[in-house]
Protein backbone atom coordinates (compact mmCIF):
# COMPACT_ATOMS: atom_id res chain seq x y z
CA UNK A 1 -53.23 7.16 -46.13
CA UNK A 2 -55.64 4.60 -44.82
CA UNK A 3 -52.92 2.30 -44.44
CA UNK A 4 -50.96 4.76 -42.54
CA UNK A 5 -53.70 4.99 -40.14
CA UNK A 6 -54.33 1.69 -39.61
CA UNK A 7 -50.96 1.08 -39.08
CA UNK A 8 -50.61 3.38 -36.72
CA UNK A 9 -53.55 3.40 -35.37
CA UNK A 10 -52.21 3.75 -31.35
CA UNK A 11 -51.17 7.17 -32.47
CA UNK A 12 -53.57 8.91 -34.14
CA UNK A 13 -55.85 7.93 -31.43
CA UNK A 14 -53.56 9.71 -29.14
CA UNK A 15 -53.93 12.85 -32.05
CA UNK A 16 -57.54 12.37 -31.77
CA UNK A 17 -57.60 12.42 -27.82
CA UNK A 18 -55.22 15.55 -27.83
CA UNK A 19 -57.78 17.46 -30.55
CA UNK A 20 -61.06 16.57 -28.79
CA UNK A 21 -59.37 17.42 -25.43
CA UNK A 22 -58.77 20.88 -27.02
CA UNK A 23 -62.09 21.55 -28.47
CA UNK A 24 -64.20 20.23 -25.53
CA UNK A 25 -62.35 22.51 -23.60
CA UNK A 26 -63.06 25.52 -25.87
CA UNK A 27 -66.70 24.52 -25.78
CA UNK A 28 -67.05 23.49 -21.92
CA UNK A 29 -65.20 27.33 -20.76
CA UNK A 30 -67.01 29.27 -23.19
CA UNK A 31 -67.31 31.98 -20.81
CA UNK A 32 -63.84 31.85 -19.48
CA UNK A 33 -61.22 33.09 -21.96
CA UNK A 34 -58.49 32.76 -19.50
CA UNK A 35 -59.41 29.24 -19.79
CA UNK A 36 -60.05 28.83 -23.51
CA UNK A 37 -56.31 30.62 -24.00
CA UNK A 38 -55.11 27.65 -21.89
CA UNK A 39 -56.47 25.11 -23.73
CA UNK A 40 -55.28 26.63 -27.30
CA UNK A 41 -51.57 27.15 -26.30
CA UNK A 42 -51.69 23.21 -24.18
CA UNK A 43 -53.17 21.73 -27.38
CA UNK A 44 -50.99 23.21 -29.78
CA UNK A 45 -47.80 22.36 -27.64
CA UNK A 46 -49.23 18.80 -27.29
CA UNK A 47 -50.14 18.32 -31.06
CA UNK A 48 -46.49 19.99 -31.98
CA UNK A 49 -44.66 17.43 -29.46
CA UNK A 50 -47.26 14.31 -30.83
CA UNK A 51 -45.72 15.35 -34.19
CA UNK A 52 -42.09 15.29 -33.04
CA UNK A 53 -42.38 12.15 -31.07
CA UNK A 54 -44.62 10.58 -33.52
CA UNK A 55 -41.77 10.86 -36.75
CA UNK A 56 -38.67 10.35 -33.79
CA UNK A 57 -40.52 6.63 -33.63
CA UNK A 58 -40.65 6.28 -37.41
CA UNK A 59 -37.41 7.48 -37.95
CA UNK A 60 -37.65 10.05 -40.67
CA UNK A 61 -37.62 13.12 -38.24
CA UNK A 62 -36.25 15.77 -40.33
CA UNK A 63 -36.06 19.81 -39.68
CA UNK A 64 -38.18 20.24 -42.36
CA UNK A 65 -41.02 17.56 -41.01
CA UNK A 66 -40.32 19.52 -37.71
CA UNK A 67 -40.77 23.21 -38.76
CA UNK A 68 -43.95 22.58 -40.49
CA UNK A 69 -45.50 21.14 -37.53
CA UNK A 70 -44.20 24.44 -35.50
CA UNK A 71 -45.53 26.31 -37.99
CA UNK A 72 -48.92 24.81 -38.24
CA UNK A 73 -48.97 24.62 -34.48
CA UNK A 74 -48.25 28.50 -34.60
CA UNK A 75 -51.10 29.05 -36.90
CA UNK A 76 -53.59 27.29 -35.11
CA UNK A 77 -52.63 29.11 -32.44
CA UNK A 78 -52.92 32.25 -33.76
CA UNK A 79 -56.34 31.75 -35.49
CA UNK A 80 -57.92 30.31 -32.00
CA UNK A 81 -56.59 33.25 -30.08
CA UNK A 82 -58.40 35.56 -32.31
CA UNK A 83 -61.54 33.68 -32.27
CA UNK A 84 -61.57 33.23 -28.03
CA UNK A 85 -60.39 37.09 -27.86
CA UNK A 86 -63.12 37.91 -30.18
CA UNK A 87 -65.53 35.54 -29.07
C-alpha cells in the first residue's frame, strides 16, 4: 500500500486536494446548505471521475473497479446529504 502511494504519489495528492476541497467547503458554508449540497454532489462526482481516470492510466479499469467507486461515491453522498439536511 505504501508503495502504491509512493508510486503514485501525483495522484493521491490530487485525491487529497479533491477531499479537503470538499470538507473545507462543508466547514467554511456551515450556514448555507444550498452550498454544503454543492460541495457533497461536486466532490463525490470529482472523487468518482479521479477513480475512473486514475485505473484508465493504470490500465486495469474494469466494471467492477468502476461500480464500486459509483457506489461508494453514492454512499457518501447519501450519508453527507443527511448530515447537511439535518445539520
Amino acid at each position: 500500500m505504501l508503495e502504491d502511494i509512493k508510486s503514485h504519489a501525483r495522484h493521491y495528492f490530487i485525491l487529497l486536494i479533491i477531499l479537503l476541497h470538499g470538507f473545507g467547503g462543508l466547514i467554511l458554508f456551515r450556514y448555507d446548505q444550498l452550498v454544503q449540497l454543492w460541495f457533497v454532489f461536486s466532490t463525490c462526482s470529482a472523487y468518482f471521475l479521479w477513480g475512473l481516470i486514475h485505473h484508465h492510466l493504470e490500465k486495469n479499469a474494469t466494471p467492477k473497479i468502476i461500480f464500486e467507486y459509483l457506489l461508494i461515491s453514492i454512499l457518501a453522498a447519501l450519508l453527507l446529504t443527511t448530515l447537511v439536511i439535518r445539520a
